[in-house]
N, C-alpha and C. Protein backbone atom coordinates (compact mmCIF):
# COMPACT_ATOMS: atom_id res chain seq x y z
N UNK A 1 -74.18 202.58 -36.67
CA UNK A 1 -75.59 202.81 -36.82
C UNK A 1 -76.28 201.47 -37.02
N UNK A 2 -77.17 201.37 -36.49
CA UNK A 2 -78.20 199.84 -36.60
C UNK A 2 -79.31 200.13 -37.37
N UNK A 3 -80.05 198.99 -37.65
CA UNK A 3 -80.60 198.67 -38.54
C UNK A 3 -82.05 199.67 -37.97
N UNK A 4 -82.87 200.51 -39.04
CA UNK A 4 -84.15 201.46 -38.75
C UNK A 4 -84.90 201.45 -39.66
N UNK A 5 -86.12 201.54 -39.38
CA UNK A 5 -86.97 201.96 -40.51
C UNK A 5 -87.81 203.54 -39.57
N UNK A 6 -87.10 204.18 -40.87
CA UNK A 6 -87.67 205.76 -40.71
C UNK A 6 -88.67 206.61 -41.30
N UNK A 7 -89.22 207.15 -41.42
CA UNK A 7 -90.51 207.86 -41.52
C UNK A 7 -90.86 209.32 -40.98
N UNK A 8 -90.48 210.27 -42.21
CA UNK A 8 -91.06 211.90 -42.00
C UNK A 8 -92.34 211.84 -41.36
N UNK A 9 -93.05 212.74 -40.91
CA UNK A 9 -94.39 212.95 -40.51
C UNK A 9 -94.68 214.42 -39.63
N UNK A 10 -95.63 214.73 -39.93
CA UNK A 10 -95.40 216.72 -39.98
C UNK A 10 -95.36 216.98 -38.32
N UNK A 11 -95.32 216.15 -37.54
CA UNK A 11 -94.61 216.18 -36.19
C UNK A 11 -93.23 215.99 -36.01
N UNK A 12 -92.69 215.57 -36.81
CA UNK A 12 -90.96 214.96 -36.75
C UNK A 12 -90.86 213.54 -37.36
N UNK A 13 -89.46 213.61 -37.27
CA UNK A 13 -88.83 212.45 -37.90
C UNK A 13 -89.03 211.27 -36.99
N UNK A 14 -89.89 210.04 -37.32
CA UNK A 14 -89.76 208.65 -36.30
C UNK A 14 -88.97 207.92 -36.76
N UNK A 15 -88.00 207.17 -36.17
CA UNK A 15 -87.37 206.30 -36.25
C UNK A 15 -87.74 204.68 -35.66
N UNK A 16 -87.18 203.43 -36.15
CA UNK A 16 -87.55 202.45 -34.96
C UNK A 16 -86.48 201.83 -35.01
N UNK A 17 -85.87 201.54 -34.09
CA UNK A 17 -84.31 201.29 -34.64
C UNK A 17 -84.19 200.10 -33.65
N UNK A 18 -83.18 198.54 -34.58
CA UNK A 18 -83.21 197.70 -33.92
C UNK A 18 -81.87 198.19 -32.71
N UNK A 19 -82.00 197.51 -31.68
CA UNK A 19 -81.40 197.65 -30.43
C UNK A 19 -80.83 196.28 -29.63
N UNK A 20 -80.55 195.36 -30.33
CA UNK A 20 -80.20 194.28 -29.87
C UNK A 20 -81.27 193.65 -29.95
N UNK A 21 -81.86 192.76 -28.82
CA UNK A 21 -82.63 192.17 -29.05
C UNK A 21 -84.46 193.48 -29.33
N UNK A 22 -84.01 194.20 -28.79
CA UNK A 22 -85.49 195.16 -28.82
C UNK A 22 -85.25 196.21 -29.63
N UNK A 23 -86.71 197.01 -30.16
CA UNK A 23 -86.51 197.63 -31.14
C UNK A 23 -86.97 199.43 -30.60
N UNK A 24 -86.18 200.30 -30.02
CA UNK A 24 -86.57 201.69 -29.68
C UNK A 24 -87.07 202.63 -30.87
N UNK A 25 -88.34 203.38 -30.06
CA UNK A 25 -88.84 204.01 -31.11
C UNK A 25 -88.53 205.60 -30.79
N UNK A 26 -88.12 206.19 -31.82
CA UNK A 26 -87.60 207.83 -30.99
C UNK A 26 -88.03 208.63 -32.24
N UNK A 27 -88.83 209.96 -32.23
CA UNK A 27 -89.42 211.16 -32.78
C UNK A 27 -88.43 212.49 -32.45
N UNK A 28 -87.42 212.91 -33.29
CA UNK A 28 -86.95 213.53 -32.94
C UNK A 28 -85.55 213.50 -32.19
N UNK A 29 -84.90 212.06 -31.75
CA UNK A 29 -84.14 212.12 -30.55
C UNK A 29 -84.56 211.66 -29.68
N UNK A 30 -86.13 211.54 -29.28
CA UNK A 30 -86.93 211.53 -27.83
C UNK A 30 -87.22 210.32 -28.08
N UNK A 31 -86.94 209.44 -27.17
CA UNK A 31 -87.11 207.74 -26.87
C UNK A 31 -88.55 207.88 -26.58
N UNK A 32 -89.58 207.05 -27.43
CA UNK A 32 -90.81 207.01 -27.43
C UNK A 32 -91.14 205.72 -26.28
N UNK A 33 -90.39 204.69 -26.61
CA UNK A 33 -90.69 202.99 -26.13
C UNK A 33 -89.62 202.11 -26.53
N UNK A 34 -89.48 201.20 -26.29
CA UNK A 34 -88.94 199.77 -26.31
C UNK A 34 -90.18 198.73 -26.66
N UNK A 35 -90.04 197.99 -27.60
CA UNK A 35 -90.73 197.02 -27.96
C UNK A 35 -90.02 195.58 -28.15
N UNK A 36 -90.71 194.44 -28.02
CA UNK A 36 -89.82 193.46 -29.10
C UNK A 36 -89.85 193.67 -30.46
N UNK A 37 -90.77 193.38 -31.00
CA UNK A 37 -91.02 193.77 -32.42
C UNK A 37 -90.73 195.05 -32.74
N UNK A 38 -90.30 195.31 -34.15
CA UNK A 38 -90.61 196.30 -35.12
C UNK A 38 -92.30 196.37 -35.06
N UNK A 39 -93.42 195.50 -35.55
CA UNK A 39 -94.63 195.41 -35.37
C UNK A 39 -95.03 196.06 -34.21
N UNK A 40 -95.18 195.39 -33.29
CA UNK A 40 -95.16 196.43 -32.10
C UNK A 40 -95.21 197.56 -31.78
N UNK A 41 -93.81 198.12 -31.89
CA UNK A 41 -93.28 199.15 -31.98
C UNK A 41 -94.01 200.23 -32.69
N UNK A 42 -94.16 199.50 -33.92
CA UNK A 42 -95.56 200.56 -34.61
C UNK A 42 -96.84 200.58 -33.94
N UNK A 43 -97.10 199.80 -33.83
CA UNK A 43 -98.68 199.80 -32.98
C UNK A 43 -98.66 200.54 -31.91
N UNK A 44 -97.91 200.60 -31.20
CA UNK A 44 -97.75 201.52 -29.74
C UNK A 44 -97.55 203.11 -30.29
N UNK A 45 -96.61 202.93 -30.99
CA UNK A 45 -96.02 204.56 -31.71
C UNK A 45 -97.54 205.52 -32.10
N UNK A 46 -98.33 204.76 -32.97
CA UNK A 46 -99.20 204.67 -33.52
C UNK A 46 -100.48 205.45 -32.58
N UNK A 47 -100.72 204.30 -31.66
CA UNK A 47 -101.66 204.69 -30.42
C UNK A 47 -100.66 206.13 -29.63
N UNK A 48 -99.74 206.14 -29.20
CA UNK A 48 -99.36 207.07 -28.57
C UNK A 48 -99.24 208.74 -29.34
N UNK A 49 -99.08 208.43 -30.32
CA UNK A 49 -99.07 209.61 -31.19
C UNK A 49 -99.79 209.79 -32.28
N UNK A 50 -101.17 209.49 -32.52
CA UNK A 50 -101.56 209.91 -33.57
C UNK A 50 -102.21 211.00 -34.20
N UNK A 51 -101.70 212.28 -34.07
CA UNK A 51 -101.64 213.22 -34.64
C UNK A 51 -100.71 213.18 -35.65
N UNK A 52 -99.66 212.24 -35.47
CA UNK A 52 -98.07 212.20 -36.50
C UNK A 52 -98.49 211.47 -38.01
N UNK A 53 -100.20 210.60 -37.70
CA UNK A 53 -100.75 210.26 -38.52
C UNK A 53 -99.57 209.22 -39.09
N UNK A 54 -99.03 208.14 -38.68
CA UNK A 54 -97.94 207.53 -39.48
C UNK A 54 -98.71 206.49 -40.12
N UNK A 55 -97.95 205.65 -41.10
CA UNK A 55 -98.68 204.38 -42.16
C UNK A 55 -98.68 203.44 -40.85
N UNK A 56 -99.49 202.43 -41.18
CA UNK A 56 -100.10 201.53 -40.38
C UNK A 56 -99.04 199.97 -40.72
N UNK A 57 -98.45 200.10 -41.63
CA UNK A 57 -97.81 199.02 -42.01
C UNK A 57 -96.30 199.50 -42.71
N UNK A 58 -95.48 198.75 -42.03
CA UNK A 58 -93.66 198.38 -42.24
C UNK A 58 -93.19 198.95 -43.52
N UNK A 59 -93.81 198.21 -44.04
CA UNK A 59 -93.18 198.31 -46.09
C UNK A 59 -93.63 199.83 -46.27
N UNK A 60 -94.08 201.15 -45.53
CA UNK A 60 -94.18 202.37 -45.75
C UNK A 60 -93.45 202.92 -45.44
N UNK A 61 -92.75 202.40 -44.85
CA UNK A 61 -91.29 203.19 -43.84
C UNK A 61 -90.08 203.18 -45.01
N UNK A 62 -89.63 203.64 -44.54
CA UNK A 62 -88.25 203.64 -45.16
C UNK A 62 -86.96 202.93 -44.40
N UNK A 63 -86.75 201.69 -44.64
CA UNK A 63 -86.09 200.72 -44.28
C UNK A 63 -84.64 201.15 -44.57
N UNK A 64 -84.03 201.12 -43.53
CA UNK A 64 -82.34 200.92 -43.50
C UNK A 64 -81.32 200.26 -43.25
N UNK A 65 -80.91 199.26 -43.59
CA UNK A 65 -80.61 198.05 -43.18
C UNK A 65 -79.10 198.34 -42.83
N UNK A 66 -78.30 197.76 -41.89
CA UNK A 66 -77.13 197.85 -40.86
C UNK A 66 -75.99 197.98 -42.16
N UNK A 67 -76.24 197.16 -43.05
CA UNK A 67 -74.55 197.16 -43.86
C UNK A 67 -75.04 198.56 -44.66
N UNK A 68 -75.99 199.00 -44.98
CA UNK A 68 -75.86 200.50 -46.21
C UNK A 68 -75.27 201.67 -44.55
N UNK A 69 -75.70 200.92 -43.69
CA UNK A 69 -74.97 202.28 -42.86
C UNK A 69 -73.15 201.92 -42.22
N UNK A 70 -72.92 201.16 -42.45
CA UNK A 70 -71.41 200.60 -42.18
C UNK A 70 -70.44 202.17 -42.99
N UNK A 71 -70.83 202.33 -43.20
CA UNK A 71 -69.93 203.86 -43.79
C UNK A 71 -69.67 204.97 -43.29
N UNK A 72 -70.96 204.67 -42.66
CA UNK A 72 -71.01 205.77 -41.77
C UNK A 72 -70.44 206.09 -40.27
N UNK A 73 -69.92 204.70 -40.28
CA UNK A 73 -69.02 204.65 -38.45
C UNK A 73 -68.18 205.39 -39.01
N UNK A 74 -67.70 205.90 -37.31
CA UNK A 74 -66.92 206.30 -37.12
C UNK A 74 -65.58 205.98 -36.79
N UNK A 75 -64.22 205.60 -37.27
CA UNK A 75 -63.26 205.14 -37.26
C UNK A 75 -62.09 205.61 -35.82
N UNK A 76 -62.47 204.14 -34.98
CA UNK A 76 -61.61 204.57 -33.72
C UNK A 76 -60.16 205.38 -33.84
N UNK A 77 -59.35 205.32 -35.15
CA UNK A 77 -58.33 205.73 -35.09
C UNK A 77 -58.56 207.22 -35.69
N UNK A 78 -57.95 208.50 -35.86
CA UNK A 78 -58.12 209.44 -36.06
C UNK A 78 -57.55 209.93 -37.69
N UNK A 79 -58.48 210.43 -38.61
CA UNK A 79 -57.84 210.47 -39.91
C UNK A 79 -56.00 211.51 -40.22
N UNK A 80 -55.52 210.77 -40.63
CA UNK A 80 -54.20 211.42 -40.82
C UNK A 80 -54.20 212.22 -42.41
N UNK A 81 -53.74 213.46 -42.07
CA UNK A 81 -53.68 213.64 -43.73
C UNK A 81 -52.37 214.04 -44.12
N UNK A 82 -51.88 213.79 -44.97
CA UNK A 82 -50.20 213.85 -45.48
C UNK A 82 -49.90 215.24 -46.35
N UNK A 83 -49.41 215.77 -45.38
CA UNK A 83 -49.35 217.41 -45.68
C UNK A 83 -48.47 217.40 -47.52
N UNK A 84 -48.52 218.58 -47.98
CA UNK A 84 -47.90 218.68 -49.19
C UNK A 84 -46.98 219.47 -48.48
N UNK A 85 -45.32 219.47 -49.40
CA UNK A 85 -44.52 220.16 -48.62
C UNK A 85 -43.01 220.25 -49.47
């Protein structure tokens, strides 16, 4: 999982999630745009949807930064569990 800043809003869940060098914005699952910026990214989100009414500025989001989600991969090898017996 990469780094997002996410945000409820009574249309759905937005996400903006970094993507390498660009940052995709998706409501739901549904790829809104590609931006460079996070900044950006809001401003467009913003204009394209505002009925979703979202905050106008970053620090309202709910920031998720890449290492609190490192837990959450998924482990190429398959979990073994050691039967009782």
């Amino acid at each position: 999982m990469l780094a997002q800043y996410v945000y409820p809003s009574k249309i759905g869940l937005f996400r903006i999630i970094r993507h390498g060098r660009q940052w995709r914005v998706l409501c739901e699952g549904q790829e809104v745009g590609r931006h460079d910026t996070a900044e950006a990214a809001l401003i467009a989100t913003r204009i394209a949807c505002p009925q979703a009414r979202l905050p106008g500025e970053l620090d309202q989001w709910r920031y998720v930064p890449e290492l609190a989600l490192a837990h959450s991969r998924v482990s190429a090898e398959g979990t073994h569990w050691q039967l009782a017996g």
